[in-house]
Protein backbone atom coordinates (compact mmCIF):
# COMPACT_ATOMS: atom_id res chain seq x y z
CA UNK A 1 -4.47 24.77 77.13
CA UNK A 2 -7.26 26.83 76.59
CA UNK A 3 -8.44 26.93 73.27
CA UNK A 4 -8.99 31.05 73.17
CA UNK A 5 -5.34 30.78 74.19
CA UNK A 6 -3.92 28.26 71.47
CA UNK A 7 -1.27 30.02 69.82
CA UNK A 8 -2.13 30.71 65.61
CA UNK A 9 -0.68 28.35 63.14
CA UNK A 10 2.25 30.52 61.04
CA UNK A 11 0.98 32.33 58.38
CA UNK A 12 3.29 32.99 55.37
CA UNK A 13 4.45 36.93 55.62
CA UNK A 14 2.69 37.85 52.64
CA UNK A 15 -0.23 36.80 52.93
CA UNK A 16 0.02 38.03 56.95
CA UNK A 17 0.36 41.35 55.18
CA UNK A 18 -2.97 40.70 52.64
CA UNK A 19 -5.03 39.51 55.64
CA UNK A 20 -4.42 42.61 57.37
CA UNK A 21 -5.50 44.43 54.37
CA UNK A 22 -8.40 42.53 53.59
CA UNK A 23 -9.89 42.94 57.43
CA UNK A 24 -9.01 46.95 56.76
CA UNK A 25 -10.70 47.42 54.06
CA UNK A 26 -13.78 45.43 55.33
CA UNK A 27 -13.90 47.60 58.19
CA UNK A 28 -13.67 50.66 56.27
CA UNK A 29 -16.09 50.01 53.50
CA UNK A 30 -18.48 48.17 55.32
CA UNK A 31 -17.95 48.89 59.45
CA UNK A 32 -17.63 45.32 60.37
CA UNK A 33 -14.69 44.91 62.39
CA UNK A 34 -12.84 41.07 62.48
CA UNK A 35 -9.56 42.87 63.17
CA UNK A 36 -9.40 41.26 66.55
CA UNK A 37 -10.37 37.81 65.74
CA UNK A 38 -7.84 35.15 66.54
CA UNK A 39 -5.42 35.06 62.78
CA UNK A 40 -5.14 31.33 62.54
CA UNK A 41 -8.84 30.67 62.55
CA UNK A 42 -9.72 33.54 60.27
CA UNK A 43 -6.52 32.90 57.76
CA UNK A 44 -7.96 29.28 57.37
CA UNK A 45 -11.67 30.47 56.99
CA UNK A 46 -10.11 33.17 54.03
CA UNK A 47 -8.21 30.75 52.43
CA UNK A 48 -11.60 28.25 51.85
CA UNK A 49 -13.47 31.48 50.68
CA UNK A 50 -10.86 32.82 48.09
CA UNK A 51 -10.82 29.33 46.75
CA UNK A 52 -14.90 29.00 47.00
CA UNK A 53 -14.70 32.82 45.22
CA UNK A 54 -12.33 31.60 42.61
CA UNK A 55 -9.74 33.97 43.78
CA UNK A 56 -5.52 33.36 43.24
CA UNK A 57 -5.21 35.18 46.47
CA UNK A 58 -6.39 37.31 49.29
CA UNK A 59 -5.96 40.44 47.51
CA UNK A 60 -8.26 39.27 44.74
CA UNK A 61 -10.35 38.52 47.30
CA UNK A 62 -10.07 41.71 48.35
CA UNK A 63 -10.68 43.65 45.17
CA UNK A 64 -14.13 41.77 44.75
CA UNK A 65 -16.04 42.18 48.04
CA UNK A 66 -14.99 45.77 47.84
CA UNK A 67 -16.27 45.79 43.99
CA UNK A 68 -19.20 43.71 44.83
CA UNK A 69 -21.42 43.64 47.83
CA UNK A 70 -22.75 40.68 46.98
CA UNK A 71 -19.71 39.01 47.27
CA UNK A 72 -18.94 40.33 50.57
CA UNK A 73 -22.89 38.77 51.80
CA UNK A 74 -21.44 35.66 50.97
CA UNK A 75 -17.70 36.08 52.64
CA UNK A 76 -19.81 36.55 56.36
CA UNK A 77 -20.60 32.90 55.93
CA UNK A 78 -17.08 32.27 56.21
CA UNK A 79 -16.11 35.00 58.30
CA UNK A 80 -18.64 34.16 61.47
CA UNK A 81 -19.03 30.91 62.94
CA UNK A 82 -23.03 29.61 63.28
CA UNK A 83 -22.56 26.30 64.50
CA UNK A 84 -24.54 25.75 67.73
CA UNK A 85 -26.96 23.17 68.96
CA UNK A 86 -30.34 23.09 71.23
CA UNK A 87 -29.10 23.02 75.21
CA UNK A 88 -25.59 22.19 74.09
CA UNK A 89 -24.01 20.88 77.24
CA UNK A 90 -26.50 19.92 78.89
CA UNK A 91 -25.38 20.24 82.34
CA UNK A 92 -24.66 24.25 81.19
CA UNK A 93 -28.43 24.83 81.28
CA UNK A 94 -29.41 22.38 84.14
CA UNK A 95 -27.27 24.67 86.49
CA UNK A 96 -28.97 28.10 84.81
CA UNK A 97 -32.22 26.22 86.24
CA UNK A 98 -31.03 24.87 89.60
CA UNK A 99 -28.43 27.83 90.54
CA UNK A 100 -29.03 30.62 88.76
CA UNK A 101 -33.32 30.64 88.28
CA UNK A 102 -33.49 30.84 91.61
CA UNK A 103 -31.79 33.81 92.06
CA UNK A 104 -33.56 35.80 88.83
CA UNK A 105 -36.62 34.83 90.35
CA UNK A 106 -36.55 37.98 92.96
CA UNK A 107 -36.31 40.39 90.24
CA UNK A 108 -40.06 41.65 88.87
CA UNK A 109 -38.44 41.80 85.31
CA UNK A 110 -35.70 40.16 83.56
CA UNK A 111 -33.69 40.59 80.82
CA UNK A 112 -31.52 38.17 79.38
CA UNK A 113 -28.80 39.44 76.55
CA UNK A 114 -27.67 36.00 74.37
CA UNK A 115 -24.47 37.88 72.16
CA UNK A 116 -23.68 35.77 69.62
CA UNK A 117 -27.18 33.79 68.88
CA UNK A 118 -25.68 32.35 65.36
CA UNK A 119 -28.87 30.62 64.50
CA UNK A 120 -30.94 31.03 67.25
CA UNK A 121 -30.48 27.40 69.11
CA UNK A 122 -29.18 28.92 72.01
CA UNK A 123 -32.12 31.65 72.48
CA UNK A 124 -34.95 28.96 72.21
CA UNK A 125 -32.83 26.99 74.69
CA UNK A 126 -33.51 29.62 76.99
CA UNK A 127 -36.77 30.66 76.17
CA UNK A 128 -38.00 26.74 76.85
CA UNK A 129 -36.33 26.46 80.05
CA UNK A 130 -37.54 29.70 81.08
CA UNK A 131 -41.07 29.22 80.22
CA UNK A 132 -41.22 25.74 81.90
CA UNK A 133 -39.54 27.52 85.19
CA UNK A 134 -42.26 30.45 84.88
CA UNK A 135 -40.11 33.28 83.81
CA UNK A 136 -41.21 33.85 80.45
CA UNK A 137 -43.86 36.46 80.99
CA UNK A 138 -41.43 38.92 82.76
CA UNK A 139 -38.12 38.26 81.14
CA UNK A 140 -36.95 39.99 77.68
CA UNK A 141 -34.66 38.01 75.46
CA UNK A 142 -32.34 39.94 73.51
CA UNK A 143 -30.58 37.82 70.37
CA UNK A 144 -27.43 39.57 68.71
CA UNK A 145 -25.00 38.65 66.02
CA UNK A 146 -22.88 40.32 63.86
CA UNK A 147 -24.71 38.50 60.61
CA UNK A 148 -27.74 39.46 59.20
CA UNK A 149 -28.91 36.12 57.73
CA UNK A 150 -28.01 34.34 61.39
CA UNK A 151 -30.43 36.82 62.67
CA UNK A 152 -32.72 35.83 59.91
CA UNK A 153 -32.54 32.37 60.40
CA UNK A 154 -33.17 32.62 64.54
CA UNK A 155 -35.89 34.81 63.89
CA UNK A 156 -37.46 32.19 61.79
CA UNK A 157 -36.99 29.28 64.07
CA UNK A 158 -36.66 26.10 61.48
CA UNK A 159 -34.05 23.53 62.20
CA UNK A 160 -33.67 20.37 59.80
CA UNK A 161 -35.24 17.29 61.68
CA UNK A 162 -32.05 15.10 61.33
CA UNK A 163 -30.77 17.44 64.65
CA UNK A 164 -34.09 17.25 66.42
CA UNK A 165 -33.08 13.94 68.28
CA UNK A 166 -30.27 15.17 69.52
CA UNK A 167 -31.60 18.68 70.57
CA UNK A 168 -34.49 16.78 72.65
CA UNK A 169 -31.62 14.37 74.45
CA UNK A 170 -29.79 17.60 75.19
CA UNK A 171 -33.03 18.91 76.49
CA UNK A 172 -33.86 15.69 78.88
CA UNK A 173 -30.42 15.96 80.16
CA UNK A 174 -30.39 19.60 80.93
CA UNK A 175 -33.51 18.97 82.91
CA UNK A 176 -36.28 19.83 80.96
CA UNK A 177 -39.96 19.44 82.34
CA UNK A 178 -41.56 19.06 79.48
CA UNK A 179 -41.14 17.77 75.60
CA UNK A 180 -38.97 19.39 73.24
CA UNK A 181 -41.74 17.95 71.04
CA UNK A 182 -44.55 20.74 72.83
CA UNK A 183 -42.79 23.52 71.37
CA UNK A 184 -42.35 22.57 67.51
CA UNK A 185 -44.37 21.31 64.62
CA UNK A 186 -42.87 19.10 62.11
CA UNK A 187 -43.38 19.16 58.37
CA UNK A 188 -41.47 18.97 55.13
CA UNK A 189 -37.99 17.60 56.33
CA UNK A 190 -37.87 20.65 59.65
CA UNK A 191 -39.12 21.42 62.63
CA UNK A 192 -40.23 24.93 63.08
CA UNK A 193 -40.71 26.47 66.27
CA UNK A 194 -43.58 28.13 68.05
CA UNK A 195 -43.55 31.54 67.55
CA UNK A 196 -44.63 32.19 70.45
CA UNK A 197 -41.26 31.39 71.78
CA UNK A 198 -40.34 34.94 70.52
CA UNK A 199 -43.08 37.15 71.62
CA UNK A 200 -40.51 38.28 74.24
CA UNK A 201 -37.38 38.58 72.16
CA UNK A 202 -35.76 41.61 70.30
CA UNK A 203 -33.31 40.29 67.37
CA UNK A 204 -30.50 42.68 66.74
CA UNK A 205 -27.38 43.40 65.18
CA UNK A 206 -24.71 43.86 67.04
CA UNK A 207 -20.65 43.64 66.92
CA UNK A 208 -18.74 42.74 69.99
CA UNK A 209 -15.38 44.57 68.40
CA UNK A 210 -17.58 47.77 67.58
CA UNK A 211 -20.42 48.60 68.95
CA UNK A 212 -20.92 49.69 73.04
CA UNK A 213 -23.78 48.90 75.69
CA UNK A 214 -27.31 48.60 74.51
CA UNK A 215 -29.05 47.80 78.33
CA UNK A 216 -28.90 46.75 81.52
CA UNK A 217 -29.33 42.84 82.11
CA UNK A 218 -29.38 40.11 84.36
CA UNK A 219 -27.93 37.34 82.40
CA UNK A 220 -25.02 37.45 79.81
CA UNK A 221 -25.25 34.20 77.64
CA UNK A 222 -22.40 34.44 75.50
CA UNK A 223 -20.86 30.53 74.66
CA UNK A 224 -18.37 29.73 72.43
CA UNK A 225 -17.77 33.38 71.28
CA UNK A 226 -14.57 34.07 72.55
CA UNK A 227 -12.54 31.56 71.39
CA UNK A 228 -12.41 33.44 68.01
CA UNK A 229 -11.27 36.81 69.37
CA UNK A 230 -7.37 37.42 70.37
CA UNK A 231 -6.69 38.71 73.96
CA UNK A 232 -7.33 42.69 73.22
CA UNK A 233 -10.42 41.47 71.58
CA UNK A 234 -11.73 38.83 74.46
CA UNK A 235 -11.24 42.23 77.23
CA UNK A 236 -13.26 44.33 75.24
CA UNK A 237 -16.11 41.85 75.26
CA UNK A 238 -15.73 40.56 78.70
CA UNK A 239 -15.96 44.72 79.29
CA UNK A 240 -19.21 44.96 77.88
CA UNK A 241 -20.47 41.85 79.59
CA UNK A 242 -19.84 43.35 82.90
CA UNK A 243 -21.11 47.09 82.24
CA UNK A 244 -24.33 45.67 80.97
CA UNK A 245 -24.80 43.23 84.11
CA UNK A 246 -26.47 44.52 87.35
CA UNK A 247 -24.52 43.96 90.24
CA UNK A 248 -25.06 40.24 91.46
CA UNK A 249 -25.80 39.67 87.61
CA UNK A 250 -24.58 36.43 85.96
CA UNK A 251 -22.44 35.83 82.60
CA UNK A 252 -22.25 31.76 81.19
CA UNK A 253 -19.58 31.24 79.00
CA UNK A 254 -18.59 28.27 76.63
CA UNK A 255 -16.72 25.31 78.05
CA UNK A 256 -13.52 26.37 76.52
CA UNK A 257 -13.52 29.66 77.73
CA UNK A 258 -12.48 31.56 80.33
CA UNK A 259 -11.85 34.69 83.09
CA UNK A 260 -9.02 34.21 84.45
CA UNK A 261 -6.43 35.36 81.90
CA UNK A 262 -8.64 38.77 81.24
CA UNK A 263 -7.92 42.46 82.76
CA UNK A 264 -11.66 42.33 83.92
CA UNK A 265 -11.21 39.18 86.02
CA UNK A 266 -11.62 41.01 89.12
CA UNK A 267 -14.97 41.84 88.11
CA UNK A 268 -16.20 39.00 88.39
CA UNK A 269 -16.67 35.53 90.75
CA UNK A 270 -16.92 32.14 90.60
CA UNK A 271 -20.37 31.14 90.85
CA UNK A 272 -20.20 27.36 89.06
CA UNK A 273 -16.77 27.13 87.73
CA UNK A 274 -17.31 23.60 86.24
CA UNK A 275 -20.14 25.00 83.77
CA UNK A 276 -18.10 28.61 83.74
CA UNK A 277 -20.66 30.62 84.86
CA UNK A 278 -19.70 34.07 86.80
CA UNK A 279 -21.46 36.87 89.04
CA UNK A 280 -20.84 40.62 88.55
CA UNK A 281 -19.29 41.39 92.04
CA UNK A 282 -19.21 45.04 92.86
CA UNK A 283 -16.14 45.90 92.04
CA UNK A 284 -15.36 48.35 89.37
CA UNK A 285 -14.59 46.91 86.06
CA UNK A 286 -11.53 48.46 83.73
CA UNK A 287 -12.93 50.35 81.48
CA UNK A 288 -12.52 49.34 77.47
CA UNK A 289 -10.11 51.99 76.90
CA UNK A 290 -7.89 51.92 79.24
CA UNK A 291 -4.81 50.31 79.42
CA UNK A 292 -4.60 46.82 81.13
């Protein structure tokens, strides 16, 4: 089964009830809206944090992030996910370069929307393989999250040298040209990245369950995202995805996730199932507020 479809682990009625409460009263005090993430994941990740926070329950938890905004900084740790790696799945990224470069080649400019950056490991993914393939000079990168400090930490481009190993295997396999090694310098325990990787990238805040269409683009990179929304949630994204593609565009989703189940399915093609990446087709896409 698909693991956006996995049905959520039974949560006791009460605290059903406080969880519902606590995602209200996030959304009201401070606009960011998790009330359409999947409940099992998020129950689990509130239950760590209320312990981490010293709270009995999640109304205590409650009553402090809306008492203390510095409390509710530290609850986004727990209530996004930034756990990525350089060209995770590799063969993801070899077919952007063999199958889908091709095709963004015709275009004179290119932009490239990556929702959901986390930490950044998927944007310099993409900005590597597209300056080895030539791209780089006409293509615009833009990075979004719904955290702050995971915008703050892409921006800055350091990664702890234990991963660096891995993130240059990941980058042989996918097909890279060149040496992970050319685009980093090494000192003090991390590896910090050129910065001239993000001469063509705008960082941004932005929240799938809120916020609307920012620009047109040619390539939706949005991996392991998905999997933490519930169904109403997953539309609304897979909505925006298509309005901000051109026609003939391309969206890459994580291994785990998928099309098929959504209202906006007919949107969309097949273009490499096996590394589930799609094409904007031209047919009109549901629009977020309408009924499925």
């Amino acid at each position: 089964m698909d693991a956006a479809l996995t049905p959520d682990a039974a949560i006791a009625p009460h605290e059903e009830i406080e969880l519902d409460l606590l995602l209200e009263a996030i959304w009201r005090h401070y606009h960011y809206d998790f009330r359409g993430y999947s409940r099992g994941s998020l129950h689990r990740r509130m239950v760590r944090a209320r312990h981490c926070f010293g709270c009995d329950s999640l109304s205590h938890l409650q009553h402090s992030i809306l008492r203390d905004g510095a409390v509710f900084a530290e609850l986004m740790g727990f209530l996004t996910i930034q756990v990525s790696e350089m060209f995770r799945d590799p063969a993801y990224f070899r077919a952007l370069r063999e199958k889908v470069i091709p095709h963004l080649r015709t275009y004179p400019s290119i932009k490239v929307w990556i929702a959901g950056c986390a930490n950044g490991e998927e944007f310099y993914s993409l900005a590597i393989l597209f300056r080895e393939e030539g791209l780089e000079d006409r293509t615009i990168f833009y990075c979004t999250d719904i955290s702050p400090a995971a915008l703050e930490r892409a921006e800055a481009g350091i990664y702890s040298l234990d991963h660096i190993a891995h993130f240059t295997e990941n980058h042989r396999r996918s097909g890279g040209l060149t040496s992970l090694s050319d685009y980093y310098t090494a000192a003090y325990g991390a590896a910090v990245f050129d910065k001239s990787l993000r001469r063509r990238a705008v960082f941004a805040d932005h929240n799938l369950a809120s916020d609307e269409v920012f620009s047109e683009v040619q390539l939706v990179s949005s991996r392991n995202v998905l999997i933490y929304f519930d169904r109403a949630l997953q539309d609304r994204a897979l909505g925006l995805f298509g309005e901000s593609l051109v026609r003939g565009g391309f969206l890459g989703l994580g291994s785990k996730e998928t099309l098929r189940f959504s209202r906006h399915a007919d949107g969309f093609a097949d273009f490499d199932e096996s590394e589930k990446i799609f094409r904007r087709n031209s047919k009109s896409l549901i629009e977020n507020g309408d009924a499925a």
